[in-house]
Protein backbone atom coordinates (compact mmCIF):
# COMPACT_ATOMS: atom_id res chain seq x y z
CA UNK A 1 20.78 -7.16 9.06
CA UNK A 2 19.38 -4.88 11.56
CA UNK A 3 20.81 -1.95 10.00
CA UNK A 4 19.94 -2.75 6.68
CA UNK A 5 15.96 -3.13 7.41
CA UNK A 6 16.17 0.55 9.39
CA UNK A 7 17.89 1.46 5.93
CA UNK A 8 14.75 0.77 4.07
CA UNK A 9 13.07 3.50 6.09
CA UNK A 10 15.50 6.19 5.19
CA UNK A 11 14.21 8.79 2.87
CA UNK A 12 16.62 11.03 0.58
CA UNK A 13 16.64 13.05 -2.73
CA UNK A 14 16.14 9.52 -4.20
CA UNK A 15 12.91 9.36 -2.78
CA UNK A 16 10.98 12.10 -4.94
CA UNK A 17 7.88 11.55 -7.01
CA UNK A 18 9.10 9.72 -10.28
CA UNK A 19 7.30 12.47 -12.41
CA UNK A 20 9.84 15.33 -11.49
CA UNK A 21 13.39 15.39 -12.63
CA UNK A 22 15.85 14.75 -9.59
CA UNK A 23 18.31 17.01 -8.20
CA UNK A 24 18.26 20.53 -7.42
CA UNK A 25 15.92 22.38 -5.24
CA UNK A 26 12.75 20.19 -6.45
CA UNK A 27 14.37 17.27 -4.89
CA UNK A 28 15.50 18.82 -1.62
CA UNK A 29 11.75 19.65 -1.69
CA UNK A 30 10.58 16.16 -1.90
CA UNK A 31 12.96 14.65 0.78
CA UNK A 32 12.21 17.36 3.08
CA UNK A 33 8.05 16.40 2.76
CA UNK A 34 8.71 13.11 2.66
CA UNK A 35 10.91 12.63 5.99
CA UNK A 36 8.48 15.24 6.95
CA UNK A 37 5.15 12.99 6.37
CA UNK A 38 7.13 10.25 7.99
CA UNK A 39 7.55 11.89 11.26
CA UNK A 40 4.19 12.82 11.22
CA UNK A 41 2.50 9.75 10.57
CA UNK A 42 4.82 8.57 12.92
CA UNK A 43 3.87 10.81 16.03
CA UNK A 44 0.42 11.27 15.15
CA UNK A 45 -0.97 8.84 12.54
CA UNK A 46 -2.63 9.28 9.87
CA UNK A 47 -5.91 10.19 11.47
CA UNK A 48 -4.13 13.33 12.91
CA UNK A 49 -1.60 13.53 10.00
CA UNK A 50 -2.77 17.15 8.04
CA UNK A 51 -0.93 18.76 4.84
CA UNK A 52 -0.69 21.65 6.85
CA UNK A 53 1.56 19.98 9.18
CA UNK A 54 3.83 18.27 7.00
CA UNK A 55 4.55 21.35 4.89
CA UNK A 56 5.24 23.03 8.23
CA UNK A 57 7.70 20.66 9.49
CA UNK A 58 9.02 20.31 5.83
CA UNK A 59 9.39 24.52 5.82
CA UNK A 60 7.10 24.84 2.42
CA UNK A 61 4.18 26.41 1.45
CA UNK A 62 1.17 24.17 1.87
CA UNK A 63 0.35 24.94 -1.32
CA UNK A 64 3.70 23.04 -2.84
CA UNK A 65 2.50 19.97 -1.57
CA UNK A 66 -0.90 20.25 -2.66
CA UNK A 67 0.09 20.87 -6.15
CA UNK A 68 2.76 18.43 -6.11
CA UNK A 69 1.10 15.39 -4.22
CA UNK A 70 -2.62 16.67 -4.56
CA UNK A 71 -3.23 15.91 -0.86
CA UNK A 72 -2.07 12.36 2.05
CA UNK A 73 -3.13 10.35 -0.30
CA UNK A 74 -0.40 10.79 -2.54
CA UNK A 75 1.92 11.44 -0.26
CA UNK A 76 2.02 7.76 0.97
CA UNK A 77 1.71 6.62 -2.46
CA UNK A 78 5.16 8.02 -2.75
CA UNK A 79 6.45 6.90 0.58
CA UNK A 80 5.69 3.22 -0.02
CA UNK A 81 7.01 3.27 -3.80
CA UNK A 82 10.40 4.72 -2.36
CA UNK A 83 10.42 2.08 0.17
CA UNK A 84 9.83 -0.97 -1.59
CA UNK A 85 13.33 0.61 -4.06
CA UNK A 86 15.64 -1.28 -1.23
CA UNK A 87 16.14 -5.02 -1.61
CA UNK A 88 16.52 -6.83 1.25
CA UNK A 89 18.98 -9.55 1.24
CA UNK A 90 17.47 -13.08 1.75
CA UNK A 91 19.70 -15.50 3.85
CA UNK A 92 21.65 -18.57 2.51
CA UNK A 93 22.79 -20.61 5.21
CA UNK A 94 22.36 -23.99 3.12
CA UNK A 95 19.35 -25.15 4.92
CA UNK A 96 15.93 -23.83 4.60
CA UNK A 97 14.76 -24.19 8.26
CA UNK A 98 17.81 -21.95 9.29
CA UNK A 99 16.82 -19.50 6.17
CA UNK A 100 13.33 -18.85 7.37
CA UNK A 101 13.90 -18.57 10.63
CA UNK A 102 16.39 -15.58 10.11
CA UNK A 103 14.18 -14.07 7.62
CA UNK A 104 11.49 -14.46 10.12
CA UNK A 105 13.81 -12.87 13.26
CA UNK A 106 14.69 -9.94 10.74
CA UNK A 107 11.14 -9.06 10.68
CA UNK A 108 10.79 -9.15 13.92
CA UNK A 109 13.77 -7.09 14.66
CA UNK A 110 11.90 -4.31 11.64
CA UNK A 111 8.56 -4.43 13.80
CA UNK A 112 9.97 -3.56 16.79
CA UNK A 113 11.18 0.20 15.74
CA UNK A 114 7.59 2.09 16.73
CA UNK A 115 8.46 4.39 14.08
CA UNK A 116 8.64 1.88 11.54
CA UNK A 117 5.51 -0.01 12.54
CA UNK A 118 3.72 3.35 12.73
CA UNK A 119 4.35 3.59 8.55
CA UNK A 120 2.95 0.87 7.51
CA UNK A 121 0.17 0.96 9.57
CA UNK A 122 -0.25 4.50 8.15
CA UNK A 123 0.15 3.07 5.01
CA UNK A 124 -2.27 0.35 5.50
CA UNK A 125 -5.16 2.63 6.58
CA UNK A 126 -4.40 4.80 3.64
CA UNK A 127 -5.17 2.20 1.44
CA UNK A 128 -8.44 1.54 3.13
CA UNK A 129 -9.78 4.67 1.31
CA UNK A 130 -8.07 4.88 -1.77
CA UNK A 131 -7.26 2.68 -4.67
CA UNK A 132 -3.80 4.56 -5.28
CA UNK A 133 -2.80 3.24 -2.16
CA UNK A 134 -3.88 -0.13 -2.54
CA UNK A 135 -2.25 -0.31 -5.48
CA UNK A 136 0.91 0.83 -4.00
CA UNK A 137 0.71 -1.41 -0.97
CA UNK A 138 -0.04 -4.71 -2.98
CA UNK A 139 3.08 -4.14 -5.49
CA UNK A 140 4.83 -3.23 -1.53
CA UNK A 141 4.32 -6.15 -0.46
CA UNK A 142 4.57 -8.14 -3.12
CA UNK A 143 7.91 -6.71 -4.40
CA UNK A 144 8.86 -8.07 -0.40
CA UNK A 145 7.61 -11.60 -1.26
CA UNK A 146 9.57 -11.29 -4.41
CA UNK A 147 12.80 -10.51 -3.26
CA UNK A 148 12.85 -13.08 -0.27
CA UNK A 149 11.42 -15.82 -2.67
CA UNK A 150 14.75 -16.81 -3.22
CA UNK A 151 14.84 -18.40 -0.22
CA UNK A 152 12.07 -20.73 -1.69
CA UNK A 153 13.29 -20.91 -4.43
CA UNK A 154 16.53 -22.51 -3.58
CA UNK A 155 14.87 -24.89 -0.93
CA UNK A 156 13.26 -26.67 -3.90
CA UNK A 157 16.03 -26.74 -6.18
CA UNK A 158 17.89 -28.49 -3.26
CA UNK A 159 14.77 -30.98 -3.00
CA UNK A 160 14.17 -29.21 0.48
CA UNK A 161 10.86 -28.67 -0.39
CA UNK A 162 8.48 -30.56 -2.96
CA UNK A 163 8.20 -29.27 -6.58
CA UNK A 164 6.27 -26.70 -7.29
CA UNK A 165 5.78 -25.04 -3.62
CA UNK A 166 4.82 -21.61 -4.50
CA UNK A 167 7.53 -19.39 -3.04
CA UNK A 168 4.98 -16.18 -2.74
CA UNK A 169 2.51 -18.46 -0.71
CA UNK A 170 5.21 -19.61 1.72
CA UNK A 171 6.47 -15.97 2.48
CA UNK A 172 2.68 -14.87 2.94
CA UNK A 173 2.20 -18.12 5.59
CA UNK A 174 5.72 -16.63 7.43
CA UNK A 175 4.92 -13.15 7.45
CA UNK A 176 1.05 -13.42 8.24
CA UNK A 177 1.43 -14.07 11.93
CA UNK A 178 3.15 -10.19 12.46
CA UNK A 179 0.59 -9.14 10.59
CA UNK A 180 -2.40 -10.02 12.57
CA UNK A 181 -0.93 -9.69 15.55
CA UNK A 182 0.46 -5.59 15.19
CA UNK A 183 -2.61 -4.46 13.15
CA UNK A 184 -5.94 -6.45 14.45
CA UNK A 185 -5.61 -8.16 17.25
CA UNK A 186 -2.74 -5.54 19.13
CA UNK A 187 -1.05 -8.70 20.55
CA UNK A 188 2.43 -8.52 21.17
CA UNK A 189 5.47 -10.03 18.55
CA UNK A 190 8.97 -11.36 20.30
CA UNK A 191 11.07 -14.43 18.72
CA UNK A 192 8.91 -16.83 19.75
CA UNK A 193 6.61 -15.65 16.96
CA UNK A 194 8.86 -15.34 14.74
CA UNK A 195 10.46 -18.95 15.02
CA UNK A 196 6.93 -20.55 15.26
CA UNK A 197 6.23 -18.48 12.25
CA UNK A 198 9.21 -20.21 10.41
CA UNK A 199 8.60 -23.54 11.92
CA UNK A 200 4.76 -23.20 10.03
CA UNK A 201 5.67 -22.52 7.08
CA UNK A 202 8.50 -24.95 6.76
CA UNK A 203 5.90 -27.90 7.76
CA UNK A 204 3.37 -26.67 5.60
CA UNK A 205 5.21 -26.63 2.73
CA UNK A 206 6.79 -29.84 3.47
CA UNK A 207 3.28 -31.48 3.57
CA UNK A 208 2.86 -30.18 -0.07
CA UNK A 209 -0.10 -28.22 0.86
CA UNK A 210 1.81 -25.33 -0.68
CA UNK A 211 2.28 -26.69 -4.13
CA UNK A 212 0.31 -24.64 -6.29
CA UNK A 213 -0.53 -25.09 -10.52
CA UNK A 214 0.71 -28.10 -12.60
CA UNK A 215 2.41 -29.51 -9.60
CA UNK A 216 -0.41 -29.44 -7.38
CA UNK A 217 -2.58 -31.60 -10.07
CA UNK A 218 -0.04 -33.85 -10.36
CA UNK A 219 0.09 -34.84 -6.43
C-alpha cells in the first residue's frame, strides 16, 4: 500500500493541463513543469517557489509557462487535479475497526515522505489566496473521502455501524487529526495517531452522532 500512495505523487505525460491535446512535445512540456514545480515546492515552498525557477529546472522558456499556466497559481491547480486521478484502494478485511485502522496507518505511512507533505502544504497555502485553488483542493479532498467511503459504506450495510452514518463525515473525523497536527500545530504523527484516529471515529459513529439527514431525525 506504501507504494501505491508514493504512486499518487508521480507525475507523467498524463498529468498535463486538460485544455491541451496529449502527446507529443506539448506533453513532454507539461510533465517536465510539473515534476519541475514539484521539486520546487518541495525544496523551497511555495513562498520561495518562482516561475523562473520551475521553467529553469523544467529547461523552458519562462515565457511557456506563463502562457500556458498564467503564473503558481495555476500550476498547482494542475498538480492537485492530476493527483486526485489515482484511486486509492480502500481495505476490506470484513471488520470495520480493522478497515479504518489500515486506512488510517496508510496515511500515516503518505505523511511521512517530506516531499509529499511539502505538496500539500504547498497546495494548501495556495489556496489561501486564490479561489482556483480552493476549488481544486475541496474536489482533492473530497474525491479522497469519496473513494475511501466505501469503507463506510460497507460497515453499515453489515449493521457495523447505525443507518445513515454519513461516510464523508467519518473519513473527515479519521483524517482530521494529521491534519492539525502537520499544518497548525507542527506536532509530530507516528501510529499511535493514526490508531487513536481510527479508534475515534469508529466510537463516534457507533454512538450515532454521525448519522446525518432522514436518519438522524428519526433517532
Amino acid at each position: 500500500m506504501e507504494r501505491i500512495m508514493q504512486l499518487e505523487f508521480h507525475l507523467d505525460a498524463r498529468a498535463v493541463p486538460r485544455t491541451e491535446r496529449p502527446g507529443g512535445r506539448t506533453a513532454r512540456t507539461g510533465a517536465a513543469v510539473l515534476e519541475a514545480a514539484r521539486t520546487e515546492f518541495a525544496e523551497s515552498g511555495y513562498a520561495g517557489t518562482t516561475v523562473e525557477r520551475i521553467a529553469l529546472r523544467a529547461g523552458v522558456a519562462k515565457t511557456t509557462v506563463y502562457r500556458r499556466w498564467g503564473g503558481l497559481e495555476g500550476i498547482v491547480v494542475d498538480l492537485l487535479d492530476a493527483l486526485g486521478t489515482v484511486e486509492v484502494p480502500a481495505p476490506d478485511t470484513g471488520d470495520v475497526g480493522t478497515d479504518l485502522r489500515e486506512l488510517a496507518r496508510e496515511i500515516f505511512v503518505l505523511y511521512k515522505d517530506p516531499v509529499l507533505c511539502a505538496m500539500i502544504e504547498v497546495m494548501a497555502t495556495a489556496a489561501v489566496h486564490t479561489a482556483s485553488a480552493r476549488e481544486s483542493l475541496t474536489a482533492f479532498f473530497a474525491n479522497r473521502a469519496r473513494s475511501t467511503a466505501t469503507v463506510v459504506e460497507r460497515a453499515v450495510e453489515r449493521g457495523q455501524f447505525p443507518a445513515g452514518t454519513d461516510p464523508a463525515e467519518v473519513i473527515r473525523l479519521l483524517t482530521a487529526p494529521f491534519y492539525y497536527r502537520l499544518f497548525l500545530t507542527g506536532e509530530p504523527i507516528d501510529r499511535s495517531v493514526a490508531d487513536r484516529a481510527a479508534a475515534t471515529a469508529v466510537a463516534a459513529a457507533r454512538a450515532e452522532v454521525l448519522v446525518t439527514g432522514a436518519a438522524a431525525a428519526v433517532v
